[in-house]
Protein backbone atom coordinates (compact mmCIF):
# COMPACT_ATOMS: atom_id res chain seq x y z
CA UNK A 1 119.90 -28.15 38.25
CA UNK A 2 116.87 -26.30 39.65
CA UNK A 3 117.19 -22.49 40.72
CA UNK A 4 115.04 -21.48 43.42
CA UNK A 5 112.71 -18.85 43.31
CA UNK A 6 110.74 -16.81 46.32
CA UNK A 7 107.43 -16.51 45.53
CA UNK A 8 105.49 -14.80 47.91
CA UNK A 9 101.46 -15.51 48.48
CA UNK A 10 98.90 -14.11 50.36
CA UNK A 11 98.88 -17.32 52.29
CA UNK A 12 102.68 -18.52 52.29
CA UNK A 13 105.65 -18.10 51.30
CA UNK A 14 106.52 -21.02 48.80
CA UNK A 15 109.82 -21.78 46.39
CA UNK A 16 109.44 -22.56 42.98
CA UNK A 17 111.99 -24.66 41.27
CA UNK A 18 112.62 -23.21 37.93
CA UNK A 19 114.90 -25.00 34.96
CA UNK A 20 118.18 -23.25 34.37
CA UNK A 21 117.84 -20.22 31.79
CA UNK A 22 117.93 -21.18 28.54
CA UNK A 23 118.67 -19.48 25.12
CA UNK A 24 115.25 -19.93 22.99
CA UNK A 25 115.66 -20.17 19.04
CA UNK A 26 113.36 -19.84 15.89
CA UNK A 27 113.48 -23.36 16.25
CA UNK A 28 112.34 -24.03 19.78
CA UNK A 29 109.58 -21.16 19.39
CA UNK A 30 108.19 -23.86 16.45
CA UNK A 31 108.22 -26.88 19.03
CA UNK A 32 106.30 -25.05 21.78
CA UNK A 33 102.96 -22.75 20.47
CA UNK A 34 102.94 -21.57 23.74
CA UNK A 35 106.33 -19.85 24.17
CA UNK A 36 105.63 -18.60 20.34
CA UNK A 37 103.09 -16.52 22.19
CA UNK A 38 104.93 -15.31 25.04
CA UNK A 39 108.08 -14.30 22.59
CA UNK A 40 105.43 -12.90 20.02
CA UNK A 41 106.50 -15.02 16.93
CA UNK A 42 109.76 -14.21 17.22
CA UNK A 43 109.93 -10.73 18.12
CA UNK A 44 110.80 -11.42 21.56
CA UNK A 45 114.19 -13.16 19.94
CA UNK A 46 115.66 -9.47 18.99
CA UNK A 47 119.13 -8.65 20.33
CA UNK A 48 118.10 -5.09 20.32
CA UNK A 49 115.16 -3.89 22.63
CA UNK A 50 112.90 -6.98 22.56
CA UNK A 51 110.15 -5.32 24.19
CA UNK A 52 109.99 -2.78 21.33
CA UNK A 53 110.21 -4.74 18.76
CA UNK A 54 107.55 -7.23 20.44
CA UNK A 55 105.37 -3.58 20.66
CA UNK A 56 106.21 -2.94 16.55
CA UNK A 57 104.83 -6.70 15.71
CA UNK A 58 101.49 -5.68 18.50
CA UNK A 59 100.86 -2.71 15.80
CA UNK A 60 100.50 -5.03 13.06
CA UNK A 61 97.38 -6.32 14.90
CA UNK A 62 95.56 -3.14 16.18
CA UNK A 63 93.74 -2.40 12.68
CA UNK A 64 92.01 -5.92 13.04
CA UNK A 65 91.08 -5.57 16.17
CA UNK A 66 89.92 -1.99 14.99
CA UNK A 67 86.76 -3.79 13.20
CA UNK A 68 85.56 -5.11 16.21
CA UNK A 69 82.55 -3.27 18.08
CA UNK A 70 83.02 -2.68 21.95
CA UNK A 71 81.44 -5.88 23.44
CA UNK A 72 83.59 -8.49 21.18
CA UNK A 73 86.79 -6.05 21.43
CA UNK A 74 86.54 -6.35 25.23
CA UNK A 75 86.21 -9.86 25.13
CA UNK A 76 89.31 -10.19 23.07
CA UNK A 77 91.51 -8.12 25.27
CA UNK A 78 89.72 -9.86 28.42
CA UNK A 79 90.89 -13.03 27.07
CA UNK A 80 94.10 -11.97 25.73
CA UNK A 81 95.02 -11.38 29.39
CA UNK A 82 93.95 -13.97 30.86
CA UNK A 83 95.74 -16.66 28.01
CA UNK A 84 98.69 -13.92 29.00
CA UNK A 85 99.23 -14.90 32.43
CA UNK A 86 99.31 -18.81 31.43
CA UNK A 87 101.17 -17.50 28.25
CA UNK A 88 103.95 -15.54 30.25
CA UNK A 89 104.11 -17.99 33.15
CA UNK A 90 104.93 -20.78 31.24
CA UNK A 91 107.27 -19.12 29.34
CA UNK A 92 109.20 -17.89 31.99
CA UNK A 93 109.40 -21.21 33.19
CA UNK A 94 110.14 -22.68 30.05
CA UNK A 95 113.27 -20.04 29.77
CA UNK A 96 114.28 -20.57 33.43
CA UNK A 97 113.80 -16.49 34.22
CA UNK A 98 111.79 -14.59 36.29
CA UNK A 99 110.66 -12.19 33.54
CA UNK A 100 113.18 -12.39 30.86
CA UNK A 101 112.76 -9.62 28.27
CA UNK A 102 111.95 -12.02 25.32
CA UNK A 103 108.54 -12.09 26.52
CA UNK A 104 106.65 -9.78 25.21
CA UNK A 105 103.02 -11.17 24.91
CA UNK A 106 102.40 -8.36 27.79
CA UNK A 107 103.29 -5.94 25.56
CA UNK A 108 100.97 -7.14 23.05
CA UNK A 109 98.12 -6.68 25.43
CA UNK A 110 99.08 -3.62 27.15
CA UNK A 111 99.26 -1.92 23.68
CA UNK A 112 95.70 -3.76 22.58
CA UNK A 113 94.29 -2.13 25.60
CA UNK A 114 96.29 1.40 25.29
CA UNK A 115 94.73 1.38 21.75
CA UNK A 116 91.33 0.09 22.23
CA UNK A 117 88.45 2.45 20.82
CA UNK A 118 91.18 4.65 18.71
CA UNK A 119 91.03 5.14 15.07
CA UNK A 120 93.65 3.60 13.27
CA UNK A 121 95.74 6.52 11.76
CA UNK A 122 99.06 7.17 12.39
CA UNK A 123 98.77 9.78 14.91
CA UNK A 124 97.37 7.65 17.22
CA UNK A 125 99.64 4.59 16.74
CA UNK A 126 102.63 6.77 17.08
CA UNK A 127 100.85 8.45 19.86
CA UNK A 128 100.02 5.30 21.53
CA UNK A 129 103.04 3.42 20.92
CA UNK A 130 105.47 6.09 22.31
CA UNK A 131 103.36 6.69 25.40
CA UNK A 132 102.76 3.49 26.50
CA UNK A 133 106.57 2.41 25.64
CA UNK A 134 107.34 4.93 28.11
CA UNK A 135 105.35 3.90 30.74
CA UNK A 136 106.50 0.53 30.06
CA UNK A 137 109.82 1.02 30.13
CA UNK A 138 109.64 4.09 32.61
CA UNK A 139 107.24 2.29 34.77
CA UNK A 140 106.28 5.15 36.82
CA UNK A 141 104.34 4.53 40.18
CA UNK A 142 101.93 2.29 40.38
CA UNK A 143 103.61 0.23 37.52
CA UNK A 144 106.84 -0.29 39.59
CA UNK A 145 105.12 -1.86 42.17
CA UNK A 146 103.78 -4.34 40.60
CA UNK A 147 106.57 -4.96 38.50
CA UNK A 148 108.78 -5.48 41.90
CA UNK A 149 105.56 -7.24 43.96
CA UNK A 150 103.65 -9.48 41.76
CA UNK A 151 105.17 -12.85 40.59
CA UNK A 152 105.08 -15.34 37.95
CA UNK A 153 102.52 -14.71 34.93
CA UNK A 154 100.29 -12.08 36.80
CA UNK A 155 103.11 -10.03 37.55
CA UNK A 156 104.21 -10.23 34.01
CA UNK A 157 101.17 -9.19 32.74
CA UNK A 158 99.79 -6.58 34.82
CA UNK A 159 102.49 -4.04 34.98
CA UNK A 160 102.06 -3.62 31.37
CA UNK A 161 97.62 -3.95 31.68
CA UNK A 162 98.38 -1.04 33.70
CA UNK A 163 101.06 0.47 31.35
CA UNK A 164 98.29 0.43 28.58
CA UNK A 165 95.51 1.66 31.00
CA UNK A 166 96.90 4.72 31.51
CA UNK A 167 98.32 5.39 28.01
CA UNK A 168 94.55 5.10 27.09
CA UNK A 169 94.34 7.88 29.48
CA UNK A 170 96.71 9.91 28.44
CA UNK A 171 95.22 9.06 24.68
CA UNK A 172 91.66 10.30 25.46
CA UNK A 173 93.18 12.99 28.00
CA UNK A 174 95.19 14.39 24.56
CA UNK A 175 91.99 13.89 22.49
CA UNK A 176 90.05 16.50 25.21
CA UNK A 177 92.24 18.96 25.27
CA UNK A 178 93.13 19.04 21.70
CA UNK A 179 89.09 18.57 20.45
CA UNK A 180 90.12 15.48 18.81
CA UNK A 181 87.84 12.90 17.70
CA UNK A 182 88.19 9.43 19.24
């Protein structure tokens, strides 16, 4: 059986039939690349706070893309959103959710771009990591609205583009007024 789902366009309003929610496992994250992604590897799976332990496995990546120079690391985190909206769509479909909190690629991005230019020292992934979780999970205005407004993938992914936006912000806001270097 199908559940219905509003989705609202610029251009019509249109239902989306959607598979009935489903439990995902190690297992089915091994059969589907895709939805490995949008649960990243696994980390989406916790019991406990999914979208903070998705953040915790994001850290793990931030020193590698630390090496790259401006023009590639924009590219990346370009590209990572983009693949995010397919990514988070299709996992959303594939667990039969709106946006379940086992997907976490978002995170993964939004704390890419909160982190993007920053040395890699623990001050600033501590920093960075307990700003934009608050944002994220806070989701102050203009973050609620597109949480509430924006379906499918996009919506997914652009709350937390905008969660990571402004905890760059805040970052380079708390590297000013402390004389920090960045």
């Amino acid at each position: 059986m199908m559940l219905p789902i509003p989705v609202t366009s610029i251009f019509k309003e249109r239902v989306i039939r959607m598979p009935p929610p489903v439990n995902p496992t190690f297992a089915s994250l091994r059969k589907d690349p895709v939805l490995l992604l949008g649960l990243g590897f696994g980390s989406g799976l916790s019991p406990f706070a999914p979208g903070t332990a998705g953040t915790v496995v994001a850290l793990l990546f931030v020193p590698l893309l630390a090496l790259l120079s401006t023009g590639p690391l924009f590219a990346v985190l370009l590209v990572a959103s983009l693949a995010g909206i397919y990514i988070c769509g299709h996992s959303a479909n594939k667990l039969g959710a709106k946006d379940p909190s086992s997907i976490v690629w978002d995170e993964f991005v939004g704390l890419w771009i909160a982190l993007a230019g920053f040395p890699v020292s623990s001050f600033w992934l501590v920093s960075g990591f307990v700003v934009f979780r608050c944002f994220d999970i806070l989701k102050p205005w203009p973050i609620s609205v597109l949480d509430r407004k924006v379906p499918g993938g996009v919506g997914i992914m652009l709350d937390d583009i905008l969660a990571g936006v402004m905890t760059w912000v805040v970052l380079h806001l708390i590297a000013i007024i402390f004389g920090l270097s960045v």
